[in-house]
C-alpha atoms as a PDB file:
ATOM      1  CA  UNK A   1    -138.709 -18.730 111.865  1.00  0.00           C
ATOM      2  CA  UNK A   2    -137.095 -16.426 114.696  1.00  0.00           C
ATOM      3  CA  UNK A   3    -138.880 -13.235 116.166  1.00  0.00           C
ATOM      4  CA  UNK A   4    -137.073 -10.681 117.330  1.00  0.00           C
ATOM      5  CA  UNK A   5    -137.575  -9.590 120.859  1.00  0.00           C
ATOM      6  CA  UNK A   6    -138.839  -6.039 122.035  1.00  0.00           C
ATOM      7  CA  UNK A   7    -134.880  -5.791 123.000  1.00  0.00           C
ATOM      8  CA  UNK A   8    -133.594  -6.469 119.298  1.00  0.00           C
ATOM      9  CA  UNK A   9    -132.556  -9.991 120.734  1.00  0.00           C
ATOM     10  CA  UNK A  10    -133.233 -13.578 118.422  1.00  0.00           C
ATOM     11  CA  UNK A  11    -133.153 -16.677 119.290  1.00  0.00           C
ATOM     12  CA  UNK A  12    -130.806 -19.212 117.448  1.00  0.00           C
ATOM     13  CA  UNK A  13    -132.982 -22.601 116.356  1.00  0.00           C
ATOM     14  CA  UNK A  14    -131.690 -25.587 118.648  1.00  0.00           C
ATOM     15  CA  UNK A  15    -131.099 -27.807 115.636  1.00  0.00           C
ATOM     16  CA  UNK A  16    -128.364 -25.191 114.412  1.00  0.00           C
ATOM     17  CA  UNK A  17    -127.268 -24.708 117.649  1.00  0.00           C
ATOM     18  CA  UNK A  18    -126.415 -28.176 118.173  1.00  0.00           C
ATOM     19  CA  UNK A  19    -124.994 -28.165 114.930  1.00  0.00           C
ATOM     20  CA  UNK A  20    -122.924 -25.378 114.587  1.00  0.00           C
ATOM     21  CA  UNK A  21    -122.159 -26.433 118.238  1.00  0.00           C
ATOM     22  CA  UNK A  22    -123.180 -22.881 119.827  1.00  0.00           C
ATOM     23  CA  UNK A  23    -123.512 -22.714 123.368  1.00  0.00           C
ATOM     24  CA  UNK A  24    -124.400 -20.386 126.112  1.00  0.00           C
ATOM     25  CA  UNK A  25    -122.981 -17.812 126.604  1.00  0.00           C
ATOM     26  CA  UNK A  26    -121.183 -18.364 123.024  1.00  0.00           C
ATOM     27  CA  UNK A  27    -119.946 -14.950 121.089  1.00  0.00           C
ATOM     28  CA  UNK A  28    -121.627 -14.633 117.371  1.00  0.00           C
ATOM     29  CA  UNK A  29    -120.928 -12.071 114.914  1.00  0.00           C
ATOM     30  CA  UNK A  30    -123.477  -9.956 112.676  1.00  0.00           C
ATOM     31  CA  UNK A  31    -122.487  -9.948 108.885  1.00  0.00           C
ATOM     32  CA  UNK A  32    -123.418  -7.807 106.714  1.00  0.00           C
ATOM     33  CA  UNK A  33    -123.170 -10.069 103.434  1.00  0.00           C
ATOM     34  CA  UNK A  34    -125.386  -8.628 100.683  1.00  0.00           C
ATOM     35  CA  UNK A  35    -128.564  -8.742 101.174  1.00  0.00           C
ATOM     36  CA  UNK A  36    -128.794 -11.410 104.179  1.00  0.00           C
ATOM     37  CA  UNK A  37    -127.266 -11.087 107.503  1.00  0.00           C
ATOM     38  CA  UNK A  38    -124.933 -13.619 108.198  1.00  0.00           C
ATOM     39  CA  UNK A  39    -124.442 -14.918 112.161  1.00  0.00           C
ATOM     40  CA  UNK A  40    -120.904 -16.441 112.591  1.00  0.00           C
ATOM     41  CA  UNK A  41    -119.806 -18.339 115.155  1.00  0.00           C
ATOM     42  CA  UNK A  42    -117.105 -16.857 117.741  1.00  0.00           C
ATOM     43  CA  UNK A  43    -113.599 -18.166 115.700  1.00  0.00           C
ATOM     44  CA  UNK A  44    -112.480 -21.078 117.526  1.00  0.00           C
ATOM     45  CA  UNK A  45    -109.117 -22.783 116.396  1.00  0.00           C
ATOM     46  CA  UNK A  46    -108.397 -25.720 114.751  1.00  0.00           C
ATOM     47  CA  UNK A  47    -106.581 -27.245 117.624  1.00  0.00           C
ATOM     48  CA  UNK A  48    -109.442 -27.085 120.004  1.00  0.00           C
ATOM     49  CA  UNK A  49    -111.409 -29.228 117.361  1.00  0.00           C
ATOM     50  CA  UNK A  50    -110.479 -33.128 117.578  1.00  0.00           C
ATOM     51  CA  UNK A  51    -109.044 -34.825 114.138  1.00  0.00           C
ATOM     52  CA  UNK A  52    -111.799 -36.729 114.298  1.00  0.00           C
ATOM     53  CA  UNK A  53    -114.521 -34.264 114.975  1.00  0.00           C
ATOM     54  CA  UNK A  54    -112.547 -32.710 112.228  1.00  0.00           C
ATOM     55  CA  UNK A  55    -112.624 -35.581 109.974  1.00  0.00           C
ATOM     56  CA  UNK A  56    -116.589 -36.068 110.843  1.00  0.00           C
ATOM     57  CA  UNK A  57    -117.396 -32.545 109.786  1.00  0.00           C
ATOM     58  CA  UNK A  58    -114.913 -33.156 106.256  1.00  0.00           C
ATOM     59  CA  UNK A  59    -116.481 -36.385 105.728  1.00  0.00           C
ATOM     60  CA  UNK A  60    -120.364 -34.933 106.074  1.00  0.00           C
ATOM     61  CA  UNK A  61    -119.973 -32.225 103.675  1.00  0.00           C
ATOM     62  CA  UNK A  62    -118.832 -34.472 101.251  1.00  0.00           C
ATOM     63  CA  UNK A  63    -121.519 -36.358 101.791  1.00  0.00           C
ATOM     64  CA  UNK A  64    -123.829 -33.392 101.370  1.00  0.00           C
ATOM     65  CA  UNK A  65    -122.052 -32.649  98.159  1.00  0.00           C
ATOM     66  CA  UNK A  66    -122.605 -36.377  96.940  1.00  0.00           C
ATOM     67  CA  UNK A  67    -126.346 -36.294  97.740  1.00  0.00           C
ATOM     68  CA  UNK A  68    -126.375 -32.837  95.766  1.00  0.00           C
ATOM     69  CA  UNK A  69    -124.625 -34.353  92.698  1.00  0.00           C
ATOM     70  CA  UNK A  70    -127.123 -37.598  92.853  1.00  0.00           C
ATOM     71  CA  UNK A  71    -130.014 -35.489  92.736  1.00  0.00           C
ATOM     72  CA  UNK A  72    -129.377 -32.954  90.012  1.00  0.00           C
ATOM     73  CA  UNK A  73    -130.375 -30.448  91.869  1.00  0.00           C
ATOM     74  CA  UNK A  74    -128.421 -26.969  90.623  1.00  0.00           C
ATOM     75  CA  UNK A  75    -129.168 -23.850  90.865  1.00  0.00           C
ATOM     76  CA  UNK A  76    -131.506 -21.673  88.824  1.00  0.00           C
ATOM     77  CA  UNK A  77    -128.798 -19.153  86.538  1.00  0.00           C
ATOM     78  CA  UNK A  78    -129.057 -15.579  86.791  1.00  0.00           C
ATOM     79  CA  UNK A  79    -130.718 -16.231  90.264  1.00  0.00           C
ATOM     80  CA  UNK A  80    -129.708 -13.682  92.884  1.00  0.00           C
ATOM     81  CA  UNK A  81    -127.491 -15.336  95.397  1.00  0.00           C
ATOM     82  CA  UNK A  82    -127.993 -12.545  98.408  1.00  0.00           C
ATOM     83  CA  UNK A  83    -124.238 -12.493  98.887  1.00  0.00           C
ATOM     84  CA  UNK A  84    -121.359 -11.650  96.943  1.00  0.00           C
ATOM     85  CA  UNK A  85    -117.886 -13.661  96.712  1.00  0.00           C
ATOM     86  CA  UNK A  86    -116.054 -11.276  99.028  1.00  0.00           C
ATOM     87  CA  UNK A  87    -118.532 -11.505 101.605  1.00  0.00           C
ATOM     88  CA  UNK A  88    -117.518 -15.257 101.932  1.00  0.00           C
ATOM     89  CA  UNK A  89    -113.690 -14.959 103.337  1.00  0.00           C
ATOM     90  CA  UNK A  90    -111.954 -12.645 105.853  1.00  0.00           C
ATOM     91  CA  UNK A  91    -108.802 -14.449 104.709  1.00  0.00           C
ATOM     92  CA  UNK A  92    -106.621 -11.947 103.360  1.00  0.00           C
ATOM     93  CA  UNK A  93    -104.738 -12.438  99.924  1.00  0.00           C
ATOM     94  CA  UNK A  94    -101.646 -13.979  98.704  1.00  0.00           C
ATOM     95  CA  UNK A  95     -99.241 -12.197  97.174  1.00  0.00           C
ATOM     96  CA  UNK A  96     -97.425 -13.347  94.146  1.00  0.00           C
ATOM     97  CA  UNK A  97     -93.876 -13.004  93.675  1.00  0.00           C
ATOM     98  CA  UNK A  98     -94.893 -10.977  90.115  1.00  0.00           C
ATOM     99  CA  UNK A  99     -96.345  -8.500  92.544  1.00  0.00           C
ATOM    100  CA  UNK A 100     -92.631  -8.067  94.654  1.00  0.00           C
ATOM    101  CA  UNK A 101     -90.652  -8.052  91.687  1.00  0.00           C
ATOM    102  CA  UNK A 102     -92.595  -5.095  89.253  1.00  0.00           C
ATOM    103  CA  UNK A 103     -92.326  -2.768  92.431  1.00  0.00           C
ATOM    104  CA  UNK A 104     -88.373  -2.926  91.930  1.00  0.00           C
ATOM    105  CA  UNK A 105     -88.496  -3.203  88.180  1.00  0.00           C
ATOM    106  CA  UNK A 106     -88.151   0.097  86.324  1.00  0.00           C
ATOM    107  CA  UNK A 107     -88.666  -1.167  82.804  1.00  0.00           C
ATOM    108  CA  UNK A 108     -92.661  -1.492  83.041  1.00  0.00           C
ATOM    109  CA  UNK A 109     -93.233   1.602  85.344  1.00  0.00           C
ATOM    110  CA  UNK A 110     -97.073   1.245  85.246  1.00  0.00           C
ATOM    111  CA  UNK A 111     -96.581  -1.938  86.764  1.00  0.00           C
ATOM    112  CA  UNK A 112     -94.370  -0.803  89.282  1.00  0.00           C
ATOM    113  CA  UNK A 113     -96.916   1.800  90.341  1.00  0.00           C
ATOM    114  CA  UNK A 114     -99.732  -0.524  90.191  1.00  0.00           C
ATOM    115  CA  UNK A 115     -97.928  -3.298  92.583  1.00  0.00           C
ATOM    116  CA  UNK A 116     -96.224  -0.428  95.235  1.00  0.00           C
ATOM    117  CA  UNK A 117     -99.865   0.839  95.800  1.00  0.00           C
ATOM    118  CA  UNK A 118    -101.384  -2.613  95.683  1.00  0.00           C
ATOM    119  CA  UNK A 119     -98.417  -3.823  98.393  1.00  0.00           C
ATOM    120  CA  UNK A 120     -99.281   0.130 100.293  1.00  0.00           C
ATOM    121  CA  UNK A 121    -103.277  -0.142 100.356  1.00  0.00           C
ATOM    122  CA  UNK A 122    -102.743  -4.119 101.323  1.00  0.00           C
ATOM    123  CA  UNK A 123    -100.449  -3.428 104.724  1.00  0.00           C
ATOM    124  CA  UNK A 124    -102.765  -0.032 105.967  1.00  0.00           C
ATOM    125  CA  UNK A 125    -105.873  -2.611 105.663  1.00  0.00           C
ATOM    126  CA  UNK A 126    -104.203  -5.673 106.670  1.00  0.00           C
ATOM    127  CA  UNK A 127    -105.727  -7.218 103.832  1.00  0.00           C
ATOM    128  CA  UNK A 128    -102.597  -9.421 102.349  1.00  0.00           C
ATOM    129  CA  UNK A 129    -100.060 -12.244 103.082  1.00  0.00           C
ATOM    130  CA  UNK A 130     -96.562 -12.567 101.744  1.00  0.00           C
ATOM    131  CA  UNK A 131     -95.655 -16.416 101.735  1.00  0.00           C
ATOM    132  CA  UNK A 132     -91.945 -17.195 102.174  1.00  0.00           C
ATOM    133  CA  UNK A 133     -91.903 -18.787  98.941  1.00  0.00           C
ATOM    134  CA  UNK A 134     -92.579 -15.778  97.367  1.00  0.00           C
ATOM    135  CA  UNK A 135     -90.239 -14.012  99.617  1.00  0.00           C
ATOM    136  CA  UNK A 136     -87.307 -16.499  98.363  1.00  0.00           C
ATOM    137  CA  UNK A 137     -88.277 -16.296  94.691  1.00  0.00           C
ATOM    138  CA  UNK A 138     -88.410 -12.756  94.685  1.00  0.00           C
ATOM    139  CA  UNK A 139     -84.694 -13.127  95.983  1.00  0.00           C
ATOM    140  CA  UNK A 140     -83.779 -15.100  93.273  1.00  0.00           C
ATOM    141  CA  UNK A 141     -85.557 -13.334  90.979  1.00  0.00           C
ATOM    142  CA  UNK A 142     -84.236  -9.958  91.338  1.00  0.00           C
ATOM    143  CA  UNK A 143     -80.960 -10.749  92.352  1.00  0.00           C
ATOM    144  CA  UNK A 144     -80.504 -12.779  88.512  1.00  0.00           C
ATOM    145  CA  UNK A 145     -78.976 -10.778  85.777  1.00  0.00           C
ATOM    146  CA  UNK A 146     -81.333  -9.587  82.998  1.00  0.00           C
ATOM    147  CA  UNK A 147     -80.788  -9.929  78.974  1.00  0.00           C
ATOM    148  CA  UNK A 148     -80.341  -6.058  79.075  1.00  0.00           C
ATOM    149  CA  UNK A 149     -77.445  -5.599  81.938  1.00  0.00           C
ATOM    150  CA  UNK A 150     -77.542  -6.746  85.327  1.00  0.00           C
ATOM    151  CA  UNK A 151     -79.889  -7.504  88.089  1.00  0.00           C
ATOM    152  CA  UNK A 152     -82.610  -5.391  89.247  1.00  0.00           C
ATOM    153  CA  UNK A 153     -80.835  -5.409  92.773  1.00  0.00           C
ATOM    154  CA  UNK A 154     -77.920  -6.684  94.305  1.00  0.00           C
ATOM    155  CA  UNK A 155     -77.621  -9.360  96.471  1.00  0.00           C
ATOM    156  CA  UNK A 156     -77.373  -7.281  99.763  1.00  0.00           C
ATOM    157  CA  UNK A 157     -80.498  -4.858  98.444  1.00  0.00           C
ATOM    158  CA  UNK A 158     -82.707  -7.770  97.754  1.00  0.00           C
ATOM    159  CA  UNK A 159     -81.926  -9.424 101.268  1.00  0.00           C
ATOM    160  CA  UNK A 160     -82.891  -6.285 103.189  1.00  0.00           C
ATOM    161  CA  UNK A 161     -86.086  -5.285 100.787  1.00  0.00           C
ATOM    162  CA  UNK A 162     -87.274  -9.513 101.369  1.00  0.00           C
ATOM    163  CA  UNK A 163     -86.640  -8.915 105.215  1.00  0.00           C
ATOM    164  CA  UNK A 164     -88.246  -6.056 105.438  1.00  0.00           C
ATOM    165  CA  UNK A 165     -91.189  -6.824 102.633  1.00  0.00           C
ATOM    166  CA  UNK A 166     -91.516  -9.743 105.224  1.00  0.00           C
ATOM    167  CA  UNK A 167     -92.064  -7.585 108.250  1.00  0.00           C
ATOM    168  CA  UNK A 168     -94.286  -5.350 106.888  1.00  0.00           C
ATOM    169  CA  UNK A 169     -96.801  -7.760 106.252  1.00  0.00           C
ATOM    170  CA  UNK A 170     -96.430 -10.129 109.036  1.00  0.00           C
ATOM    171  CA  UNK A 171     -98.874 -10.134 111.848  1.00  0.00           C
END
């Protein structure tokens, strides 16, 4: 167990440390994540890792996960888990071409509400993604007539809305 210092500073155990592989002079991050404080790691990418350091760290948590499954071992249910799911990811979230297509279809207007302030709240918190594929279905998609009449756009309105859907939520 770590004390902290009279200058709110800890000490991080060697062992973790090492395996974590923090260094001096390293930048960590304080989580909040529930109840427990979570210390991450500065972000380093995935290019400055070797394949096979990369393919050492894959191939030890799967053996972690083996040794879990031999033993039995699971956890206690209802047991408090001091963190909750979104406190595990900063990635932000995918959106489905559903979600582009209902803002620019008129026949379920709660939908179309629901998915223009779902699209507005996700691109003031930079909190969402837009994959291309979802980009060229929602092309396709709006852009194809419908039972009732034609298409929910045309083919030059659903261009520009995809470019600029695409814009708005790249970084």
């Amino acid at each position: 167990m770590a004390k902290v210092t009279s200058k709110l500073q800890v000490t991080i155990p060697k062992q973790l440390a090492r395996a974590y592989r923090i260094a001096p002079g390293d930048e960590i991050q304080w989580e909040a994540a529930g109840e427990v404080i979570r210390v991450v790691p500065a972000e380093r990418s995935r290019e400055s890792i070797a394949v096979e350091d990369r393919l050492r760290l894959f191939d030890q948590a799967s053996e972690r996960q083996q040794r879990r499954e031999r033993s039995g071992a699971r956890r206690a249910p209802g047991r408090k888990r001091g963190w909750r799911r979104e406190d595990l990811s900063r990635v932000p979230a995918l959106v489905d071409t559903n979600v582009l297509v209902y803002r620019y279809d008129p026949r379920f207007p709660k939908k179309q509400r629901v998915a223009t302030e779902l699209l507005r709240k996700g691109i003031s918190e930079d909190s969402l993604r837009v994959p291309h594929q979802a980009i060229l279905e929602f092309v396709a998609a709006v852009t194809r007539p419908l039972r009732q009449g034609g298409p929910l756009l045309g083919p030059h309105d659903a261009r520009r809305e995809a470019e600029e859907t695409a814009a708005s939520t790249a970084r």
